[in-house]
Protein backbone atom coordinates (compact mmCIF):
# COMPACT_ATOMS: atom_id res chain seq x y z
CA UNK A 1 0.00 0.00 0.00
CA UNK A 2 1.61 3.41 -1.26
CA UNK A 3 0.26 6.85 -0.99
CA UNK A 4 0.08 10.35 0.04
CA UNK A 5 -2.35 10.97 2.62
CA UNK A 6 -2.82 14.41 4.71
CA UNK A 7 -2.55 14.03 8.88
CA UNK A 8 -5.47 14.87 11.20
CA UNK A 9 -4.85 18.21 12.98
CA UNK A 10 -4.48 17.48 16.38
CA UNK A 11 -2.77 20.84 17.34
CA UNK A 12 -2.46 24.10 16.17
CA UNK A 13 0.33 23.24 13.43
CA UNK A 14 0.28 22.58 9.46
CA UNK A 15 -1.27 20.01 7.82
CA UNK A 16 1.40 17.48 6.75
CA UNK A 17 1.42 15.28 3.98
CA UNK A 18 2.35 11.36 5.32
CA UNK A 19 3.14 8.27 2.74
CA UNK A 20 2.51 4.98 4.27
CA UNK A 21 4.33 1.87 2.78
CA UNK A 22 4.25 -1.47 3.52
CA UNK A 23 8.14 -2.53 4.92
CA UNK A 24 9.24 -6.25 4.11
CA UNK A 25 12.33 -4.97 6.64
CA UNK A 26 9.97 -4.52 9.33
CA UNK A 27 6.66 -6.15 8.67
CA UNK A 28 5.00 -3.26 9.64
CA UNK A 29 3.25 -0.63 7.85
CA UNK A 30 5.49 2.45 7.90
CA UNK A 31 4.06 6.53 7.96
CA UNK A 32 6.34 8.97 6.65
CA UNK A 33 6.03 12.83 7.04
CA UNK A 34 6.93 14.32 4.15
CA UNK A 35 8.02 17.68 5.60
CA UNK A 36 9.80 16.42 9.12
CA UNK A 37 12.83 14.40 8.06
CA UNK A 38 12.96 11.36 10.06
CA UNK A 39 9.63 11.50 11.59
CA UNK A 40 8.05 8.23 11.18
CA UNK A 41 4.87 5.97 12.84
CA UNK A 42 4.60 2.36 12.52
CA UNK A 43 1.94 0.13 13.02
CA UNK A 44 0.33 -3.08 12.02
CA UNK A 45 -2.35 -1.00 9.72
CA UNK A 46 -2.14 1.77 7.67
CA UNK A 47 -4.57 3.59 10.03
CA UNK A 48 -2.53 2.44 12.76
CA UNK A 49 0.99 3.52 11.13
CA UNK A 50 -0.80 6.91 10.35
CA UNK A 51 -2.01 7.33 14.70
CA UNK A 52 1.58 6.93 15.13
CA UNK A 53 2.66 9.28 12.67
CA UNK A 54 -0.06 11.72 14.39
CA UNK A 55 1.31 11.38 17.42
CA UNK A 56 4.85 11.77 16.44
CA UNK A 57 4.53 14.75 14.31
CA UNK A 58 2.44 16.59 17.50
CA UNK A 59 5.47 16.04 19.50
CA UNK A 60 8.15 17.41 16.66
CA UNK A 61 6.37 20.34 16.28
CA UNK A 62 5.95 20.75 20.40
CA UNK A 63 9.92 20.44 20.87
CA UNK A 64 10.21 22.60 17.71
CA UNK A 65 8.18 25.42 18.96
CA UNK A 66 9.43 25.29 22.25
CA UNK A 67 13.13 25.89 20.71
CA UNK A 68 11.92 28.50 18.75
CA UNK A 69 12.59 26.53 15.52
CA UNK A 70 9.91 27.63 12.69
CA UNK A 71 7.70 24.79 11.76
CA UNK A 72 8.29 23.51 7.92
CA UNK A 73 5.29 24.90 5.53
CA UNK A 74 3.04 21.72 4.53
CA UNK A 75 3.27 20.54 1.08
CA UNK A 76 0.06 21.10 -0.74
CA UNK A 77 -1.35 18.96 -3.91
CA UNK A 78 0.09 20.57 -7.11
CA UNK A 79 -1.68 21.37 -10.16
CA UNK A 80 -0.01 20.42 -13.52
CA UNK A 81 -0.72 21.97 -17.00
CA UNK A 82 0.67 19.10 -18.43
CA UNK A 83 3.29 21.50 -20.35
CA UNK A 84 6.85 22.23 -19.50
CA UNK A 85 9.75 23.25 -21.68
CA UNK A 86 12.82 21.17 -22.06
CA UNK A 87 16.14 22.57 -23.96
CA UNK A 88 18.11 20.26 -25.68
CA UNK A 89 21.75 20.73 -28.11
CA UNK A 90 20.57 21.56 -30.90
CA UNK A 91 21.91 18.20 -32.44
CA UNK A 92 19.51 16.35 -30.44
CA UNK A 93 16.78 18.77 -31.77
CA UNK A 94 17.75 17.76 -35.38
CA UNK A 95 17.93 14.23 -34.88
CA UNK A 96 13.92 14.27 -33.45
CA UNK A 97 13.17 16.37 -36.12
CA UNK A 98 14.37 14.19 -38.31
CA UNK A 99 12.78 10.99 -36.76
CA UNK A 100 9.35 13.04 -36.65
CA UNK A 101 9.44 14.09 -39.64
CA UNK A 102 10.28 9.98 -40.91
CA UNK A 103 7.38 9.16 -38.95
CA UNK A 104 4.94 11.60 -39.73
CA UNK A 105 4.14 12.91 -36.26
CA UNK A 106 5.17 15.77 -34.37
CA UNK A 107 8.45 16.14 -32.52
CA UNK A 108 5.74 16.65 -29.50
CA UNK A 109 3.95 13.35 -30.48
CA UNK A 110 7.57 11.58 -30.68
CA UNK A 111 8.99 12.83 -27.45
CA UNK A 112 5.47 11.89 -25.35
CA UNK A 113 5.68 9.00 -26.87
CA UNK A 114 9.77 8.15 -26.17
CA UNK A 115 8.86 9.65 -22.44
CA UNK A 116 6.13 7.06 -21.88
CA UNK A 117 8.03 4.02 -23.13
CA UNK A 118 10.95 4.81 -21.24
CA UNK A 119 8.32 5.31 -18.09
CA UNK A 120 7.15 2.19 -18.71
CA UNK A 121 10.38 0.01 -19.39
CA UNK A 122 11.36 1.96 -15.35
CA UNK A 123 8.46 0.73 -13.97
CA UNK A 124 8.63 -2.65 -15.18
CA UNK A 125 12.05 -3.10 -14.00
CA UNK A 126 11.56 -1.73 -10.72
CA UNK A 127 8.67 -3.56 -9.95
CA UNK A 128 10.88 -6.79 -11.22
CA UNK A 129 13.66 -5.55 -8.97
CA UNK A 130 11.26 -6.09 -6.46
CA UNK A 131 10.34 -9.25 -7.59
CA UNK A 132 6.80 -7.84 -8.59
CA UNK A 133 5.23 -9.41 -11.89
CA UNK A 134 3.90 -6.35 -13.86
CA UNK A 135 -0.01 -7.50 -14.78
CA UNK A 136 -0.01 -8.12 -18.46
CA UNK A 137 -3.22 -6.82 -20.49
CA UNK A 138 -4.96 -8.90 -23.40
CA UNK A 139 -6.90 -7.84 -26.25
């Protein structure tokens, strides 16, 4: 189990962002806050992993405050336009023109579609690193 979750507020302190993981290591469901380095809970559900995480983050901020340490700003969901720009030597500009061109797409068509594959083929060896079978789909 893998995701990004947001913590209950127990205190007056930011919302943090938490990932909870399953750990082979510890056989124990593992909470992570993304914004205190180190700060972990652990428990034998992911609800139970998050408590701890609760807990623990209540009692970073606490000792933080009462230094006089500023608290981290939460991380907040981001927005993408699904656009960025990307600069390349201009060699490597002609040589995906050129494929484009050969294949009769755009070089924005070409480099989504080298992007994916090259998503995909990391994915499939990481989850085969982990000795994960990637589901296979039929048509």
């Amino acid at each position: 189990m893998g995701g990004i979750a947001m913590t209950d507020q127990k205190i007056d302190r930011p919302r943090y962002a938490m990932r909870i993981q399953w750990s082979d290591e510890d056989a124990t469901y593992v909470a992570e806050s993304l914004e205190l380095d180190g700060v972990a809970g652990f428990g034998a559900t992911p609800e139970r992993a998050a408590a701890e995480l609760n807990d623990a983050v209540d009692l970073a901020t606490e000792f933080m405050r009462a230094q006089g340490a500023p608290l981290p700003p939460a991380t907040t969901l981001s927005t993408y336009s699904g656009q960025f720009r990307l600069r390349v030597p201009r060699s490597m500009h002609r040589q995906l023109s050129l494929r484009a061109e050969f294949e009769g797409v755009s070089i924005n068509t070409l480099v989504l579609s080298l992007l994916a594959g090259s998503l995909s083929t990391e994915k499939h060896e990481k989850h085969e690193k982990h000795g994960r079978t990637t589901p296979s789909v039929r048509g």
